[in-house]
Structures are given as structure tokens and as C-alpha cells.
N, C-alpha and C. Protein backbone atom coordinates (compact mmCIF):
# COMPACT_ATOMS: atom_id res chain seq x y z
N UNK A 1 0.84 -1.17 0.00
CA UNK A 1 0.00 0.00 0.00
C UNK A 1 0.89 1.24 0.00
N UNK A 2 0.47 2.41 -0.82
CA UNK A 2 1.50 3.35 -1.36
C UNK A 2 0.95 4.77 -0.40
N UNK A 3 1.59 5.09 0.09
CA UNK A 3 1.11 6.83 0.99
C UNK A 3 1.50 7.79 0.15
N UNK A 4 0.35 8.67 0.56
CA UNK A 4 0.79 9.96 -0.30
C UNK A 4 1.74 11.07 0.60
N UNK A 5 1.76 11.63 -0.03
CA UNK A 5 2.96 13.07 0.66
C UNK A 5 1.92 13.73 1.63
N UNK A 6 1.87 14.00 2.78
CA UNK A 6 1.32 15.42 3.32
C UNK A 6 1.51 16.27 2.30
N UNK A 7 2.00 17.03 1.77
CA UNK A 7 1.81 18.23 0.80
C UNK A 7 2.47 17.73 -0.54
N UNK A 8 1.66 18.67 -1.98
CA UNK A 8 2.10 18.45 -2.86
C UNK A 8 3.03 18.63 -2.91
N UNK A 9 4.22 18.31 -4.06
CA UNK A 9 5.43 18.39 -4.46
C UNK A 9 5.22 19.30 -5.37
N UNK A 10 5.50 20.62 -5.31
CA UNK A 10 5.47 21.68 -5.85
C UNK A 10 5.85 21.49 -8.05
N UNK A 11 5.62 21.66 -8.52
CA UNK A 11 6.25 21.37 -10.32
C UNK A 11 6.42 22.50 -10.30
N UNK A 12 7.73 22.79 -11.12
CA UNK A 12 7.95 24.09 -11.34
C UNK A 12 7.81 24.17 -13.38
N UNK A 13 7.19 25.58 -13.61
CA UNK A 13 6.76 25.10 -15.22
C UNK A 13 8.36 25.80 -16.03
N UNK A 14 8.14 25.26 -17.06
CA UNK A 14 9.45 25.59 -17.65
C UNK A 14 9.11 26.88 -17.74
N UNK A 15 10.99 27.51 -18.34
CA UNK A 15 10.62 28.85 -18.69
C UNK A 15 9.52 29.35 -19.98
N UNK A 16 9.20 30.16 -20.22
CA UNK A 16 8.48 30.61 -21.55
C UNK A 16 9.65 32.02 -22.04
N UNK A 17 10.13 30.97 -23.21
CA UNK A 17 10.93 32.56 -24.14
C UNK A 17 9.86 32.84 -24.96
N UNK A 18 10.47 34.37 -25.27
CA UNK A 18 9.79 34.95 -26.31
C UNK A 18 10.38 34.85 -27.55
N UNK A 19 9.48 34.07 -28.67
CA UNK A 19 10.20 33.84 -29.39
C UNK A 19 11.32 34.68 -30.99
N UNK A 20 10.25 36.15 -30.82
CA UNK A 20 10.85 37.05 -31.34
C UNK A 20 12.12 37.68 -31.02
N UNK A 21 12.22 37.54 -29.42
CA UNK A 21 13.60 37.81 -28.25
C UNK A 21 14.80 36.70 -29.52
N UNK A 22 14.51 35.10 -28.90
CA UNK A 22 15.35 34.41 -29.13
C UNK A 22 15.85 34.27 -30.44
N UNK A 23 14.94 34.62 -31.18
CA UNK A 23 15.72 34.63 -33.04
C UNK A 23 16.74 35.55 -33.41
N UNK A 24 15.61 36.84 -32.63
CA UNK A 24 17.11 38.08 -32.88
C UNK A 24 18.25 37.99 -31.95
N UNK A 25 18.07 37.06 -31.04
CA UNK A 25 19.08 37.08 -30.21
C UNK A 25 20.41 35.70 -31.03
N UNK A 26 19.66 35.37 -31.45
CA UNK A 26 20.68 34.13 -31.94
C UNK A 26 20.96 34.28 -33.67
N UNK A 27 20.21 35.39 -34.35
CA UNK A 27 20.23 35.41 -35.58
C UNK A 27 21.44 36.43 -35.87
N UNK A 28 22.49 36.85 -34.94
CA UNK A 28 23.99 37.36 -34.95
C UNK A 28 25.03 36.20 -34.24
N UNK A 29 25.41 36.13 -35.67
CA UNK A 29 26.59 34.62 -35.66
C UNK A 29 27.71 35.42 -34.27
N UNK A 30 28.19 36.07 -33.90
CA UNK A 30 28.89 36.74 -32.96
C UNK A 30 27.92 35.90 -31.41
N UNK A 31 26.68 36.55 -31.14
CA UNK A 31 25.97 36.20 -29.92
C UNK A 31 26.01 34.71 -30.33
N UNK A 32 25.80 33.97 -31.42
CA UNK A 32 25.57 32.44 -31.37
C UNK A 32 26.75 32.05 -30.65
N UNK A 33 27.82 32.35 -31.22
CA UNK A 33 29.22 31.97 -31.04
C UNK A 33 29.36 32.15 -29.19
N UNK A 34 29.60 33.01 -28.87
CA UNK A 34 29.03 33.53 -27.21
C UNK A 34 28.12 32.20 -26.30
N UNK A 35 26.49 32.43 -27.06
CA UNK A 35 26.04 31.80 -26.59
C UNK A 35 26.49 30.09 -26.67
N UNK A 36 26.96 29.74 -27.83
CA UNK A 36 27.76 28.25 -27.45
C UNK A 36 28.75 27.91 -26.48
N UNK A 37 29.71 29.21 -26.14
CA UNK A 37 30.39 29.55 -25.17
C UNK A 37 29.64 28.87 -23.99
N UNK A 38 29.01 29.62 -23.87
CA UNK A 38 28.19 29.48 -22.10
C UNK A 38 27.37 28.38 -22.11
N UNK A 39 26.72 27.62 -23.41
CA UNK A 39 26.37 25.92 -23.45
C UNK A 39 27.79 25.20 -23.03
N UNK A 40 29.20 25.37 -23.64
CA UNK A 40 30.09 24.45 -23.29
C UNK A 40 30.65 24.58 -21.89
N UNK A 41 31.08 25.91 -21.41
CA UNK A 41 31.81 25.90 -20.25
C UNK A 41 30.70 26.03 -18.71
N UNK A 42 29.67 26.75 -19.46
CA UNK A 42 28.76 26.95 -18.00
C UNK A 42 28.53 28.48 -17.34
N UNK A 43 29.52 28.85 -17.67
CA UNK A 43 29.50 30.42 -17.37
C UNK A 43 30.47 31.34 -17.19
N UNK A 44 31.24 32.61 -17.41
CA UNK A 44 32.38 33.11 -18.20
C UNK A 44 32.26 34.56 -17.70
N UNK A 45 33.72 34.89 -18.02
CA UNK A 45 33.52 36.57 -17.55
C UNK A 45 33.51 37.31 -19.36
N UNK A 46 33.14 38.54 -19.47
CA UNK A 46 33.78 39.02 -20.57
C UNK A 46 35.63 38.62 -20.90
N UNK A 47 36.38 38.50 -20.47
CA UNK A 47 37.63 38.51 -20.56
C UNK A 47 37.79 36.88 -20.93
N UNK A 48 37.24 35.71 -20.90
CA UNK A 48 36.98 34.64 -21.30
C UNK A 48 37.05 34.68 -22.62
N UNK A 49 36.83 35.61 -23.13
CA UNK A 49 36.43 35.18 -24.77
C UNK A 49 37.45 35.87 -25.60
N UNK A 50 38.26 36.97 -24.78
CA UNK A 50 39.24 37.49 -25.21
C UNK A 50 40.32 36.57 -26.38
N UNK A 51 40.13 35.40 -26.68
CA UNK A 51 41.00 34.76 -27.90
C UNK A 51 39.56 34.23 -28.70
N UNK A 52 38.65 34.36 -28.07
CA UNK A 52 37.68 33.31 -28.86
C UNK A 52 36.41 34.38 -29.73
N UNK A 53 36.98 35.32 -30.25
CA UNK A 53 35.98 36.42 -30.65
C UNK A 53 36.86 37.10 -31.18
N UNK A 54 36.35 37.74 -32.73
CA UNK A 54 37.19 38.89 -33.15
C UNK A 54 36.88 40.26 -32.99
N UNK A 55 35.64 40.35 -31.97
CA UNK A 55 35.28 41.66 -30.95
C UNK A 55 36.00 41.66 -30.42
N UNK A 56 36.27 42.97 -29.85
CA UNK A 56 36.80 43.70 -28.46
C UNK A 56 36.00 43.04 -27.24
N UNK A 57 36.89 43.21 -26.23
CA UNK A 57 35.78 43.43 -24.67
C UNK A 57 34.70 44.05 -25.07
N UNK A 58 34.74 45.52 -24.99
CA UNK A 58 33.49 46.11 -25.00
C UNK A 58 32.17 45.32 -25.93
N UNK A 59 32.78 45.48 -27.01
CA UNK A 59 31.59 44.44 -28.06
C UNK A 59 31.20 43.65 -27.82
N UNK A 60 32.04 42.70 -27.37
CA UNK A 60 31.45 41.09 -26.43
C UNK A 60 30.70 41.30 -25.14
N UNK A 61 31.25 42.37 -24.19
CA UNK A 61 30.18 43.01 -23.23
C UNK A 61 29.12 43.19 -23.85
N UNK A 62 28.49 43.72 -24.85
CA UNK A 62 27.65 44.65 -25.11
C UNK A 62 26.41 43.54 -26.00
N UNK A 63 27.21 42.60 -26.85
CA UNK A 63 26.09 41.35 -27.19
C UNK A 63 26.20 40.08 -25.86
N UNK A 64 26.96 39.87 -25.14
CA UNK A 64 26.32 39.34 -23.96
C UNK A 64 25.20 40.19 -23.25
N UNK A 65 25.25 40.94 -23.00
CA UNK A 65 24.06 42.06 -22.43
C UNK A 65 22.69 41.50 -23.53
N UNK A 66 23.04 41.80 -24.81
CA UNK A 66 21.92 41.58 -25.57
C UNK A 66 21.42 39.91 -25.51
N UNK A 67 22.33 39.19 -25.05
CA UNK A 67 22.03 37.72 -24.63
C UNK A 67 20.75 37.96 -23.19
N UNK A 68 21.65 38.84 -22.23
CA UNK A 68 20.85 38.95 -20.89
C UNK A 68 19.35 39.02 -21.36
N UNK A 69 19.20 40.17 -22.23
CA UNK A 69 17.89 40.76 -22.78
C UNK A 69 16.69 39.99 -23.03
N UNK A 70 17.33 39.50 -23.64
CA UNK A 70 16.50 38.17 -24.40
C UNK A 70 16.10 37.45 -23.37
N UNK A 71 16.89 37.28 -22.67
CA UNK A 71 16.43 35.68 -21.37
C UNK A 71 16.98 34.86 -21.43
N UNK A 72 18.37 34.88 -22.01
CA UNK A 72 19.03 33.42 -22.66
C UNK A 72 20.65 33.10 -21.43
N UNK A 73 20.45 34.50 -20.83
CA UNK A 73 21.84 34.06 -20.09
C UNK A 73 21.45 35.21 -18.56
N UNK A 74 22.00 35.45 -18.07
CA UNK A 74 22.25 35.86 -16.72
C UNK A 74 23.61 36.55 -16.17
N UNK A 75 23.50 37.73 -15.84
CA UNK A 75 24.38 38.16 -15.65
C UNK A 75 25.03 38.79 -13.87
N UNK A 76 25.37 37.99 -12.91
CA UNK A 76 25.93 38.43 -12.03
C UNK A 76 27.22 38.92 -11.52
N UNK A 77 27.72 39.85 -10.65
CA UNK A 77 29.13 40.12 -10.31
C UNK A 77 29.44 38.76 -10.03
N UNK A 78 30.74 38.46 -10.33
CA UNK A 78 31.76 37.87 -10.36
C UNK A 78 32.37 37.44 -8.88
N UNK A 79 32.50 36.63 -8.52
CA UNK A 79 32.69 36.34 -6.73
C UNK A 79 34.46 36.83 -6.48
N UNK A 80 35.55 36.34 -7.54
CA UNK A 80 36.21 36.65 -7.38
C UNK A 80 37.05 37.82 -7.69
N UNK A 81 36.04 38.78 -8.33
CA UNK A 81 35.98 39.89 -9.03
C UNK A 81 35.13 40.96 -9.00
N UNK A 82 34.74 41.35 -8.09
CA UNK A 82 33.53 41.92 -8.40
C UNK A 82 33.14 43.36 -9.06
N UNK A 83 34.09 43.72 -9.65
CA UNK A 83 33.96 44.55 -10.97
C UNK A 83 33.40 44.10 -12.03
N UNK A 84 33.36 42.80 -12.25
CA UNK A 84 33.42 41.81 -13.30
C UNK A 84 32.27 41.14 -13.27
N UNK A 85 31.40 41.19 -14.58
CA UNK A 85 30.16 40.26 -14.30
C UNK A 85 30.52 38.97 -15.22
N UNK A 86 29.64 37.94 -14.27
CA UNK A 86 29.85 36.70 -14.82
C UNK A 86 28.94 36.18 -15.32
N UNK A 87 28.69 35.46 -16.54
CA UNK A 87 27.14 35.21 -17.57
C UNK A 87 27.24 33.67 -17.43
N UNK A 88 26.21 33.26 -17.05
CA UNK A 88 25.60 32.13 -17.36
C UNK A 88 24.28 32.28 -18.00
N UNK A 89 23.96 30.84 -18.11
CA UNK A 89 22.55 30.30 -19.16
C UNK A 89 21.38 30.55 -18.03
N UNK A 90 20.50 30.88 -18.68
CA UNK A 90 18.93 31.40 -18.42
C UNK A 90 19.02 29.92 -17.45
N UNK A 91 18.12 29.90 -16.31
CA UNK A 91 17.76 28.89 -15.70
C UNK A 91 16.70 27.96 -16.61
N UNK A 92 16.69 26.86 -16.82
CA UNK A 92 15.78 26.33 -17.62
C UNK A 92 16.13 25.64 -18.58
N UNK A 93 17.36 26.50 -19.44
CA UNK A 93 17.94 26.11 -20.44
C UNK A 93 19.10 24.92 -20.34
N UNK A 94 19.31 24.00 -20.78
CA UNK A 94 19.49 22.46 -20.55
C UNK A 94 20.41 21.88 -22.16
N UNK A 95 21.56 22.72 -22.37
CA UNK A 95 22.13 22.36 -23.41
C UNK A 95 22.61 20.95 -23.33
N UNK A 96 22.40 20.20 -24.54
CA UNK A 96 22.96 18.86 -24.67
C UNK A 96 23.79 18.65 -26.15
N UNK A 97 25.22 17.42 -25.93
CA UNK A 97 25.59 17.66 -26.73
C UNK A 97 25.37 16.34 -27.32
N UNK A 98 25.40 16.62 -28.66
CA UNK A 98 24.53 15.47 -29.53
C UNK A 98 26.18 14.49 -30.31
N UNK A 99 26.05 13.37 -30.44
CA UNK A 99 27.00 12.56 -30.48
C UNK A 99 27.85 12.87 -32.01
N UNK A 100 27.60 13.83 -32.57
CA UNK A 100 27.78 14.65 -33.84
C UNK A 100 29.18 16.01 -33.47
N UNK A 101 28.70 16.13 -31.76
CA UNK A 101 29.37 17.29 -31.72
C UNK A 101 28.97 18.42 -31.15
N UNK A 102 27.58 18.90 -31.99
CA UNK A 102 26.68 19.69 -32.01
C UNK A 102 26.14 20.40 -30.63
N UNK A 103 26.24 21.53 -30.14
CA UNK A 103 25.46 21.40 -29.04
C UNK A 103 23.67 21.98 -29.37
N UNK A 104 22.44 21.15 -28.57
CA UNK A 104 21.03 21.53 -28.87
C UNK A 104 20.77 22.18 -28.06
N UNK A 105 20.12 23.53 -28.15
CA UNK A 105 18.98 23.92 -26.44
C UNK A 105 17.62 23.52 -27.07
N UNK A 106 16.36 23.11 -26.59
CA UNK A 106 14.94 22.95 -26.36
C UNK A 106 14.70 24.43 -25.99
N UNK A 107 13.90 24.88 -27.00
CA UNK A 107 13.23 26.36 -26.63
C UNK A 107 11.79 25.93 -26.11
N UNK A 108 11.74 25.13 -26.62
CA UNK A 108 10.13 24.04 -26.48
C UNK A 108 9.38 24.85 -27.66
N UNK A 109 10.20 25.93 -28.28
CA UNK A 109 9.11 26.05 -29.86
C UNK A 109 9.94 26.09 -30.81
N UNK A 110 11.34 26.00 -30.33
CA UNK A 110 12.19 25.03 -31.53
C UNK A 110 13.28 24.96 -30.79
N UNK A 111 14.00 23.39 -31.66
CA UNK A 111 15.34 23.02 -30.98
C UNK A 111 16.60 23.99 -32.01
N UNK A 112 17.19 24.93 -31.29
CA UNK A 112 18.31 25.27 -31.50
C UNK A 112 19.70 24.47 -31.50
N UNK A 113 20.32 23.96 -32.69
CA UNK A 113 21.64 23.42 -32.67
C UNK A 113 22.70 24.63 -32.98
N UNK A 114 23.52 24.65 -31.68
CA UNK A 114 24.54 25.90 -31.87
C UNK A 114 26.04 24.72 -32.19
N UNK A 115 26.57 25.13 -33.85
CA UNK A 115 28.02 24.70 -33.46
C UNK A 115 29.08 25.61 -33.69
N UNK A 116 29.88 25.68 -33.92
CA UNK A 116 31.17 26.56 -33.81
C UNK A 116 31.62 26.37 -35.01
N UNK A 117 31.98 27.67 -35.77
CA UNK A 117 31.87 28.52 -36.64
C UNK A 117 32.96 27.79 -37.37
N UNK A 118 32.38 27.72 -38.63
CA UNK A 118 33.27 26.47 -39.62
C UNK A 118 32.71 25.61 -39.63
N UNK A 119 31.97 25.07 -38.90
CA UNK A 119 31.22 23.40 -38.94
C UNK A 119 30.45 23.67 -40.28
């Protein structure tokens, strides 16, 4: 015989992007490139990308911001830095990498495959 919980177990619902946000946000090969960034490592300062971008700091500041915008990443001070903000992925977002290489996010109104520039 199976017992139930004293209280429900709360579900939490996924996020909801907007999907006009996420196209323009990913339809600049620069922010794609970025945003694959923060699918592979997890989360990064501006100065991270300093070999991996043919932007400046500032520029790469300035389309990570446009990442924030959208809902696709997150931007907090930096623990060991705190001049310095550090970007991670939108809570929700659940990059996987596909046996190709490829990394996918689930927007849940389309699957985005981000790969790195040349593929």
C-alpha cells in the first residue's frame, strides 16, 4: 500500500521565451558563437572570450548584455571579481551535446543546434 505526501510536491513550469527575443538574439553569428560559449563551459567573464571572438571586450560586453535581454543568459558580479560580471545560461535552459558534436537547447518552440563557426 503506497502513501501519499502530506503536501504536494510543488512542479515548477518551464521557462516561456519569447520567441521574437530568441531569433534576434541568436540570428547574430557573434551572440551564437558567445552563446555556445556558455552551453560548453557553464558560465564566463567578458575577458573569457578574449582569444575566442574577433570583438573587443566592449563588443562582447555589449552582445552578452543583448544575450541577458532576451532571457538566454544571466548576468551576475563575479565572486572573485567583483567589478566583473559573470554570464551564465537562463535557468531552464538544458544544453545537450549530440553525439555529432553539435550542441542543442529545447526552446520548447524550436530546438536550436549551436556549433562553432566552420562546422
Amino acid at each position: 500500500m503506497s502513501t501519499l505526501p502530506d503536501s504536494p510536491v510543488p512542479v515548477t513550469a518551464p521557462p516561456v521565451f519569447d520567441r521574437d527575443r530568441v531569433f534576434a538574439a541568436l540570428g547574430f553569428p557573434v551572440r551564437r558563437q558567445l552563446f555556445l560559449h556558455l552551453c560548453t563551459k557553464g558560465s564566463c567573464t567578458v575577458s573569457d572570450f578574449a582569444g575566442g571572438s574577433r570583438l573587443k571586450t566592449d563588443a562582447n560586453s555589449k552582445q552578452l548584455l543583448e544575450l541577458v535581454d532576451a532571457g538566454l543568459a544571466t548576468a551576475q558580479p563575479d565572486s572573485e571579481d567583483r567589478r566583473r560580471l559573470r554570464y551564465t545560461l537562463a535557468s531552464g535552459l538544458h544544453p545537450v551535446q549530440t553525439p555529432e558534436g553539435r550542441w542543442e537547447v529545447d526552446f520548447g518552440f524550436c530546438l536550436a543546434a549551436v556549433v562553432r563557426a566552420g562546422r
